[in-house]
C-alpha atoms as a PDB file:
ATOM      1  CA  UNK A   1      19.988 -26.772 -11.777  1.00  0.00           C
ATOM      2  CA  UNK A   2      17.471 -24.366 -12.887  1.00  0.00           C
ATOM      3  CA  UNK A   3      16.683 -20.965 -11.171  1.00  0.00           C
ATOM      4  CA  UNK A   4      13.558 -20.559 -10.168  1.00  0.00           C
ATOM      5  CA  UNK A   5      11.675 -17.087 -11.619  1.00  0.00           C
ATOM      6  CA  UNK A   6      11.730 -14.013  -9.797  1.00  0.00           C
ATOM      7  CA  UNK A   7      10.194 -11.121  -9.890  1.00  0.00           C
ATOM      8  CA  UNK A   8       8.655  -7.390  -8.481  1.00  0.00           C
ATOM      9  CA  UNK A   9       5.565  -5.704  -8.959  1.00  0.00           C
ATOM     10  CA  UNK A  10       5.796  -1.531  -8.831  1.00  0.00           C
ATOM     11  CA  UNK A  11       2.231  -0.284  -8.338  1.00  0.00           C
ATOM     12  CA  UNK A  12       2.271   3.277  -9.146  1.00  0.00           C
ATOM     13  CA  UNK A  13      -0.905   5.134  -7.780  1.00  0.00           C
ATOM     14  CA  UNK A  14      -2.136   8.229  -9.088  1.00  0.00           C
ATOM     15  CA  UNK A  15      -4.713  10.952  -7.707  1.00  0.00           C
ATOM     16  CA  UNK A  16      -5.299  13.910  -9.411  1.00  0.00           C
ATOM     17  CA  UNK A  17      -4.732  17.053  -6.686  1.00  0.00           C
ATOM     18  CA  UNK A  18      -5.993  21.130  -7.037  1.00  0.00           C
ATOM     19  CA  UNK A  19      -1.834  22.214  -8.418  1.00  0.00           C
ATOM     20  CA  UNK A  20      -0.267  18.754  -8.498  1.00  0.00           C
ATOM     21  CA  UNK A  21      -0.446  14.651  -9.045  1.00  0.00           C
ATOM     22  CA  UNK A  22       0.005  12.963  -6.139  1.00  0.00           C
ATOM     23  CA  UNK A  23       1.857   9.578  -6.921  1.00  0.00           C
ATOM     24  CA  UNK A  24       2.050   6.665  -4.689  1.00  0.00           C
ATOM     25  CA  UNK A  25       4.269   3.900  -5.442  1.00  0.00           C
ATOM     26  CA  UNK A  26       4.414   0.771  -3.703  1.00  0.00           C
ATOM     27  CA  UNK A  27       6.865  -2.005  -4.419  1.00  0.00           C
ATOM     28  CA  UNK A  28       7.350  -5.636  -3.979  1.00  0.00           C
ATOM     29  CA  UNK A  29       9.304  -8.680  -4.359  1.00  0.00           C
ATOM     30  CA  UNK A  30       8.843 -12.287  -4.671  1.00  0.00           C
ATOM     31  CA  UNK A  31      11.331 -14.122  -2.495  1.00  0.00           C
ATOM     32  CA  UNK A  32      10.119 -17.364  -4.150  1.00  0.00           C
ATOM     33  CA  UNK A  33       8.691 -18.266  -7.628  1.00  0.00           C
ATOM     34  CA  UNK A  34       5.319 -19.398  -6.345  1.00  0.00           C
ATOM     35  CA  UNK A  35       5.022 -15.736  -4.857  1.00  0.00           C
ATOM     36  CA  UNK A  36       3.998 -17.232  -1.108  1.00  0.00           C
ATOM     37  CA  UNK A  37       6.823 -15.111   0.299  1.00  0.00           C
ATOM     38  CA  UNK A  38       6.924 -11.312  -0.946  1.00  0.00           C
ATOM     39  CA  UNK A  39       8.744  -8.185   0.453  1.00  0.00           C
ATOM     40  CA  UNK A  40       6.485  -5.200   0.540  1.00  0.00           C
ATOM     41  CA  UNK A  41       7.783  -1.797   0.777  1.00  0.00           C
ATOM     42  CA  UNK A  42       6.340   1.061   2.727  1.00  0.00           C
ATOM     43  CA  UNK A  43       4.006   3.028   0.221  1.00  0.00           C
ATOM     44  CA  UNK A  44       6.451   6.881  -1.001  1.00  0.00           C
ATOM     45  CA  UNK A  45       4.378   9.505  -1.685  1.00  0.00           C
ATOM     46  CA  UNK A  46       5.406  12.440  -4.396  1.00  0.00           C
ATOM     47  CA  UNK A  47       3.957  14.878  -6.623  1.00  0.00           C
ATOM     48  CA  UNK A  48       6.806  15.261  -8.911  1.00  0.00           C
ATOM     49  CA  UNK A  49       6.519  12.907 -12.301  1.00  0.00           C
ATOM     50  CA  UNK A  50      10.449  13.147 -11.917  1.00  0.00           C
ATOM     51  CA  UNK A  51      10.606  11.717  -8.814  1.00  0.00           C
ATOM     52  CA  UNK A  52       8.221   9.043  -9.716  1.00  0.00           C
ATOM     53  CA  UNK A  53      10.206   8.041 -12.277  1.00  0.00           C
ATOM     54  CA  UNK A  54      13.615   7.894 -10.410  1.00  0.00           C
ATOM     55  CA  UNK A  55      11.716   5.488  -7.632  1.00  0.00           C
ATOM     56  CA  UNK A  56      10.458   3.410 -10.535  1.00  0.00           C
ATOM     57  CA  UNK A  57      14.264   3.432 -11.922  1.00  0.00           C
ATOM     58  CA  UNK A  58      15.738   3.083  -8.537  1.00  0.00           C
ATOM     59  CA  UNK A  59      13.353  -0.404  -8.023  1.00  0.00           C
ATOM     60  CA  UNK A  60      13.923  -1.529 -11.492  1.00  0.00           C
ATOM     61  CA  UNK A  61      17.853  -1.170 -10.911  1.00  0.00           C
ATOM     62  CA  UNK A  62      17.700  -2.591  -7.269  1.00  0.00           C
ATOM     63  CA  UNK A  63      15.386  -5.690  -8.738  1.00  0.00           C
ATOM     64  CA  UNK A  64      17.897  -6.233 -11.379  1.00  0.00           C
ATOM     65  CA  UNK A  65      21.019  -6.353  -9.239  1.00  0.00           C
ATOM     66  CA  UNK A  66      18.800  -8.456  -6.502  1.00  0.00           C
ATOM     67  CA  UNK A  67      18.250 -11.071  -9.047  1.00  0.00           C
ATOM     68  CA  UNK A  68      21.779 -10.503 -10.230  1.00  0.00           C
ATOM     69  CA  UNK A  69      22.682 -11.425  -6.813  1.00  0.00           C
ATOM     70  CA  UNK A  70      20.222 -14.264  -5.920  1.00  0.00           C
ATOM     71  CA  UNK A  71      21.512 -16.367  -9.319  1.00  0.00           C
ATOM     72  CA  UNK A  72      25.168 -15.884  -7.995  1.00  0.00           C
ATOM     73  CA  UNK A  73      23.996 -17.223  -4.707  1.00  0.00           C
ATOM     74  CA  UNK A  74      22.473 -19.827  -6.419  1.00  0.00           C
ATOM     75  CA  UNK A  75      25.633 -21.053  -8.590  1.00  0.00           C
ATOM     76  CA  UNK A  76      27.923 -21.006  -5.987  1.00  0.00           C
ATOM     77  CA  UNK A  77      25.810 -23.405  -3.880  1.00  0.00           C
ATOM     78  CA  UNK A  78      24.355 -20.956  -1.203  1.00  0.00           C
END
Protein backbone atom coordinates (compact mmCIF):
# COMPACT_ATOMS: atom_id res chain seq x y z
CA UNK A 1 0.00 0.00 0.00
CA UNK A 2 1.11 3.42 -0.67
CA UNK A 3 0.66 6.45 1.72
CA UNK A 4 -1.02 9.01 0.47
CA UNK A 5 0.98 12.71 0.68
CA UNK A 6 0.57 14.92 3.46
CA UNK A 7 1.28 18.03 4.20
CA UNK A 8 0.99 21.82 6.16
CA UNK A 9 1.10 25.17 5.00
CA UNK A 10 2.63 27.94 7.74
CA UNK A 11 1.58 31.37 6.47
CA UNK A 12 3.65 33.79 8.27
CA UNK A 13 2.19 37.43 8.04
CA UNK A 14 4.12 40.40 8.51
CA UNK A 15 3.16 44.22 9.19
CA UNK A 16 5.59 46.61 9.79
CA UNK A 17 4.57 48.56 13.37
CA UNK A 18 6.03 52.29 14.87
CA UNK A 19 8.92 50.02 17.49
CA UNK A 20 8.16 46.47 16.35
CA UNK A 21 7.03 43.70 13.48
CA UNK A 22 3.99 42.35 14.15
CA UNK A 23 3.96 38.62 12.89
CA UNK A 24 0.97 36.57 12.33
CA UNK A 25 1.26 33.01 11.70
CA UNK A 26 -1.40 30.81 10.73
CA UNK A 27 -1.07 27.08 10.26
CA UNK A 28 -2.68 24.22 8.58
CA UNK A 29 -2.90 20.67 7.79
CA UNK A 30 -4.14 18.46 5.16
CA UNK A 31 -5.97 15.52 6.67
CA UNK A 32 -6.12 14.02 3.14
CA UNK A 33 -3.86 14.22 0.01
CA UNK A 34 -6.44 15.90 -2.18
CA UNK A 35 -6.45 18.75 0.57
CA UNK A 36 -10.60 18.64 0.83
CA UNK A 37 -10.17 18.19 4.58
CA UNK A 38 -7.61 20.71 6.34
CA UNK A 39 -7.09 21.68 10.06
CA UNK A 40 -6.73 25.38 10.48
CA UNK A 41 -5.25 26.85 13.48
CA UNK A 42 -6.32 29.99 15.24
CA UNK A 43 -4.10 32.89 13.74
CA UNK A 44 -0.82 33.78 17.03
CA UNK A 45 0.13 37.06 16.98
CA UNK A 46 3.92 38.24 18.09
CA UNK A 47 6.35 40.85 17.58
CA UNK A 48 9.37 38.97 18.50
CA UNK A 49 11.35 37.34 15.26
CA UNK A 50 12.31 34.73 18.07
CA UNK A 51 9.10 33.79 18.81
CA UNK A 52 8.15 33.57 15.24
CA UNK A 53 10.61 31.31 14.65
CA UNK A 54 9.97 28.88 17.62
CA UNK A 55 6.05 28.70 16.31
CA UNK A 56 7.42 27.99 12.85
CA UNK A 57 9.80 25.22 14.60
CA UNK A 58 7.16 24.11 16.96
CA UNK A 59 4.66 23.39 13.59
CA UNK A 60 7.45 22.01 11.59
CA UNK A 61 8.28 19.49 14.57
CA UNK A 62 4.51 18.80 15.37
CA UNK A 63 3.91 18.20 11.32
CA UNK A 64 6.78 15.89 11.31
CA UNK A 65 5.82 13.70 14.24
CA UNK A 66 1.96 13.96 12.89
CA UNK A 67 3.02 12.38 9.73
CA UNK A 68 5.35 10.20 11.73
CA UNK A 69 2.29 9.10 13.40
CA UNK A 70 -0.31 8.91 10.55
CA UNK A 71 2.25 6.33 8.45
CA UNK A 72 2.40 4.14 11.70
CA UNK A 73 -1.34 4.21 11.73
CA UNK A 74 -1.29 3.38 8.37
CA UNK A 75 1.10 0.16 8.57
CA UNK A 76 -0.45 -1.30 11.31
CA UNK A 77 -3.85 -1.36 9.54
CA UNK A 78 -5.70 1.53 11.39
Amino acid sequence: MIDEAMFGVCTLRVEVQPEHLLITITTSRALDASAQRMLVSRPIAVASTRAALELTEDFLHSLGVWQEGANRSHRDGR
